[in-house]
C-alpha atoms as a PDB file:
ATOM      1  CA  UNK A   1     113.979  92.515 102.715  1.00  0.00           C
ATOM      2  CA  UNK A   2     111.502  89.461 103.006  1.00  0.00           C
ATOM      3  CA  UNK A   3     108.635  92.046 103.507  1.00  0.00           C
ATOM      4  CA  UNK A   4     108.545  94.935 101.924  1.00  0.00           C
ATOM      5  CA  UNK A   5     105.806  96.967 103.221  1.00  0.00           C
ATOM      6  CA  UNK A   6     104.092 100.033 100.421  1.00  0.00           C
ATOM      7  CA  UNK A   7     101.018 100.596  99.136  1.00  0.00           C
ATOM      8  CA  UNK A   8     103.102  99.519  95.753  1.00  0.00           C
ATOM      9  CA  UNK A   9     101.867  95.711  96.108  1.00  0.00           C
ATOM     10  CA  UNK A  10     102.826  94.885  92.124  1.00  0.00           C
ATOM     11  CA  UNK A  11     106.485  95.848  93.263  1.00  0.00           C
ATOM     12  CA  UNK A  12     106.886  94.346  96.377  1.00  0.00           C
ATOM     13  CA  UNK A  13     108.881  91.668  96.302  1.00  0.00           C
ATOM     14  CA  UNK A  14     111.984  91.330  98.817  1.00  0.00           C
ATOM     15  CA  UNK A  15     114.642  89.643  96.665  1.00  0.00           C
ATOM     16  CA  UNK A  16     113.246  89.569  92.788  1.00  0.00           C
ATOM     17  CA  UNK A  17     114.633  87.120  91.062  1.00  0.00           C
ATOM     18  CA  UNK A  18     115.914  89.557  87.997  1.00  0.00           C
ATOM     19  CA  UNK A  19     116.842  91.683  90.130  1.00  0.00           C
ATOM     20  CA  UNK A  20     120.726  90.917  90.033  1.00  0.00           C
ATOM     21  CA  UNK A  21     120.216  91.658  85.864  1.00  0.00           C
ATOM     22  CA  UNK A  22     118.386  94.832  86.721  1.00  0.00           C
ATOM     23  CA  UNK A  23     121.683  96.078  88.294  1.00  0.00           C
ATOM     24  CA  UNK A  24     123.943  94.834  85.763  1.00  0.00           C
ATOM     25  CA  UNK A  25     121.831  96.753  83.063  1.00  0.00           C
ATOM     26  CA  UNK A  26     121.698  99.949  85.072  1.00  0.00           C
ATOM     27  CA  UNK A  27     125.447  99.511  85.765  1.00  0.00           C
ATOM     28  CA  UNK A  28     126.863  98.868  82.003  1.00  0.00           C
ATOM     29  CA  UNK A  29     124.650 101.693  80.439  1.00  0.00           C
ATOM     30  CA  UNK A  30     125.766 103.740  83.447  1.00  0.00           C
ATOM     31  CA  UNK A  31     122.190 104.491  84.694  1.00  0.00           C
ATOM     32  CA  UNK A  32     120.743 105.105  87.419  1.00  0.00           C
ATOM     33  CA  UNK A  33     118.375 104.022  90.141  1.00  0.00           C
ATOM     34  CA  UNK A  34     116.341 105.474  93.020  1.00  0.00           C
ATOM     35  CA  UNK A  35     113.556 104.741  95.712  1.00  0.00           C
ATOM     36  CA  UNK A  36     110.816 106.256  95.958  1.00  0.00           C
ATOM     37  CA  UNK A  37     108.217 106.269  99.904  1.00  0.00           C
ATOM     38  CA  UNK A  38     104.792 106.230  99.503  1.00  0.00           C
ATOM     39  CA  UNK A  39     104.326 109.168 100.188  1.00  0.00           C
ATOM     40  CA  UNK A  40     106.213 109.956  97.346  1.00  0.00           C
ATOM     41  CA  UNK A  41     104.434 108.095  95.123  1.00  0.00           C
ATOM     42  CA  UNK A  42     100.937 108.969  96.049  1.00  0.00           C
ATOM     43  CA  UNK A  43     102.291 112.969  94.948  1.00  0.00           C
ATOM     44  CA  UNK A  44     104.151 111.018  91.779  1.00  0.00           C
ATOM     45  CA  UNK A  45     100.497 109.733  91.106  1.00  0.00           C
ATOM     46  CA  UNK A  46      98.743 112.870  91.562  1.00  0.00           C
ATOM     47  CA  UNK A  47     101.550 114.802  89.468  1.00  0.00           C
ATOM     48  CA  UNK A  48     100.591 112.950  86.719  1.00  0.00           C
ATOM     49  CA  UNK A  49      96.685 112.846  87.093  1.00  0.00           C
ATOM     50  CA  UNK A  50      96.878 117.032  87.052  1.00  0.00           C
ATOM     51  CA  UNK A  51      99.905 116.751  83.784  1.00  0.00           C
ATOM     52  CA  UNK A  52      98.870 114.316  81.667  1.00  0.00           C
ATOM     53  CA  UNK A  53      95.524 113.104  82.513  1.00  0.00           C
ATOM     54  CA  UNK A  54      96.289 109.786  83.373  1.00  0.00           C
ATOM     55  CA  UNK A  55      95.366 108.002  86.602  1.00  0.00           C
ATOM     56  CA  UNK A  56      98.121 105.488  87.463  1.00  0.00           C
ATOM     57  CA  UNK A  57      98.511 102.852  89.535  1.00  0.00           C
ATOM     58  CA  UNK A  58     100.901 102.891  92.520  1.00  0.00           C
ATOM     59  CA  UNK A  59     103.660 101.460  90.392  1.00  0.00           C
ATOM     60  CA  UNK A  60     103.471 103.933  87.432  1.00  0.00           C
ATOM     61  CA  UNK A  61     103.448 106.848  90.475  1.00  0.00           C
ATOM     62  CA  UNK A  62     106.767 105.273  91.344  1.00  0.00           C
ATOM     63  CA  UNK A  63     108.418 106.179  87.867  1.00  0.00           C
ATOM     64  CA  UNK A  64     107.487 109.479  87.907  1.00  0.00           C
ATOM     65  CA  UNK A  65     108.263 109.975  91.768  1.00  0.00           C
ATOM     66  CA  UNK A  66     111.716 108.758  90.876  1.00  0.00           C
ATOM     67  CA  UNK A  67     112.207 110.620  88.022  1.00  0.00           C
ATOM     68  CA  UNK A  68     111.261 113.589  89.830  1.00  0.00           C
ATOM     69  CA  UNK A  69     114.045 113.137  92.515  1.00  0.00           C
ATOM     70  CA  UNK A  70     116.648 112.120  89.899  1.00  0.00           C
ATOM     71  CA  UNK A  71     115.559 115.617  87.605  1.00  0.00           C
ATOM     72  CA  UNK A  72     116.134 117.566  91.587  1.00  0.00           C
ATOM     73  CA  UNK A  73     119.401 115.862  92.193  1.00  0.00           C
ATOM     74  CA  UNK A  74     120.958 116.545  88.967  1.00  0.00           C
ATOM     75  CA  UNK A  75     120.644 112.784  87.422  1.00  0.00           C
ATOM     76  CA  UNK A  76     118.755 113.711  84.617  1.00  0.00           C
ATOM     77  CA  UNK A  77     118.755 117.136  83.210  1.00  0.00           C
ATOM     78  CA  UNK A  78     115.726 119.169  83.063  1.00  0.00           C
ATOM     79  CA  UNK A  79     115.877 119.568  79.377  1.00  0.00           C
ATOM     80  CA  UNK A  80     116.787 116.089  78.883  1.00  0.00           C
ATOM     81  CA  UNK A  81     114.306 113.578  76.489  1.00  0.00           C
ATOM     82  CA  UNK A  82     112.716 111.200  78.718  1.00  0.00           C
ATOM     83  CA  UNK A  83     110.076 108.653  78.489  1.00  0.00           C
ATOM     84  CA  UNK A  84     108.241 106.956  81.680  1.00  0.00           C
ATOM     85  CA  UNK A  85     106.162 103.429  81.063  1.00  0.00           C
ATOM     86  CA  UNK A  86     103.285 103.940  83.282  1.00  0.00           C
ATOM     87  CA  UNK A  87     100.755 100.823  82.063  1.00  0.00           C
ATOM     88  CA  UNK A  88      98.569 100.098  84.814  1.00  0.00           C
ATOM     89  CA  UNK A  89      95.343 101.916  85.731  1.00  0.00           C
ATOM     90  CA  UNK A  90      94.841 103.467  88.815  1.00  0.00           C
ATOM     91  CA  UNK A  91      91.156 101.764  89.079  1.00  0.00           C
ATOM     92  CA  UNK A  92      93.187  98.867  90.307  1.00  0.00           C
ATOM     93  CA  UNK A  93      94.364 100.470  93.077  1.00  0.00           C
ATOM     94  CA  UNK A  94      91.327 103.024  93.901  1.00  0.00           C
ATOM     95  CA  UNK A  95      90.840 101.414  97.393  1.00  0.00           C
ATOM     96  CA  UNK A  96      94.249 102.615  98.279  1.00  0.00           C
ATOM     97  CA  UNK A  97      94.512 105.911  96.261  1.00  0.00           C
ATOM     98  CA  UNK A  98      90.835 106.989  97.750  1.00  0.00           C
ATOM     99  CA  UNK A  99      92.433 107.228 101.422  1.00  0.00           C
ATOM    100  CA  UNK A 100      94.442 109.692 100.213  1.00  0.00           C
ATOM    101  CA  UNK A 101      92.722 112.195  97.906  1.00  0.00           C
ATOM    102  CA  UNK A 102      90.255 115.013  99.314  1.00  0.00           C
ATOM    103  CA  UNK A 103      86.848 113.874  98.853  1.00  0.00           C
ATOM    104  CA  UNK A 104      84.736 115.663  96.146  1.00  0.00           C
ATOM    105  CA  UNK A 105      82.391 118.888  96.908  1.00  0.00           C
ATOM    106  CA  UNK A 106      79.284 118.244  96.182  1.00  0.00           C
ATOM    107  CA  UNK A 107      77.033 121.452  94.494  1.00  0.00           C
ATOM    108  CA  UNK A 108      74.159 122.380  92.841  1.00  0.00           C
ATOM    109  CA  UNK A 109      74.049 122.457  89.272  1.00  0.00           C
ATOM    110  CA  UNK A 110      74.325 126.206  88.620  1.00  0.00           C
ATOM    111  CA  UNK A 111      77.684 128.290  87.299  1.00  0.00           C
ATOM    112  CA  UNK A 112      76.770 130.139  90.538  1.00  0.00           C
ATOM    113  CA  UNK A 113      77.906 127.340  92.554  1.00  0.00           C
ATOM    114  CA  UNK A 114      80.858 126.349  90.825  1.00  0.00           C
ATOM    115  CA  UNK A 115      82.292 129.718  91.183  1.00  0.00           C
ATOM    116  CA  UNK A 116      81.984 129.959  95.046  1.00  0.00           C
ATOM    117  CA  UNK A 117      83.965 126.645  94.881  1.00  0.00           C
ATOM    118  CA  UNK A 118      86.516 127.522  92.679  1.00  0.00           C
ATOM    119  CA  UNK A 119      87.112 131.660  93.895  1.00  0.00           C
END
């Protein structure tokens, strides 16, 4: 793939050039690997925000997109330990994250208000 088209630019690279030691490391500790569309990501991003309180960049919404499909398919076992890096900030990314968020409502300062948003 010369180019790979996602809103994932820090991961879009056609042929990396570790990749062929990325497979032999998932193949001799018998892991896994998985894909993940942008689409997927984007919902990997927002799982996180509403989780853990962490706004991630596209890349970091990859991890947990993937290990979200690897927990459905069986992979990984729901009560399994796992840890996800996720080390860049999704302020890097905001111009493409904002297209796909709902935009804010905007009220007036009174309890009043927030409660006809929220009931």
């Amino acid at each position: 793939m010369e180019k790979p088209e996602t809103i994932t630019k820090s991961l879009a690279i056609g042929d990396p050039g570790d990749g062929i030691y990325a497979l032999q490391a998932i193949r001799e500790s018998g892991g896994a690997a998985e894909s993940a569309t942008d689409e997927e990501i984007i919902e990997g991003i927002k799982i996180l925000t509403k989780t853990e309180g962490i706004f991630a960049e596209p890349a970091g919404g990859v991890t947990i997109a993937v290990l979200k499909k690897l927990i459905e398919s069986g992979v990984i076992s729901r009560d399994e330990g796992v840890v996800c890096c996720v080390t860049g900030s999704g302020f890097k990314s905001s111009e493409t994250l904002l297209k796909t968020i709902q935009k804010p409502v905007k009220i007036e300062p009174f309890i009043e208000e927030l409660r006809k948003v929220i009931t």
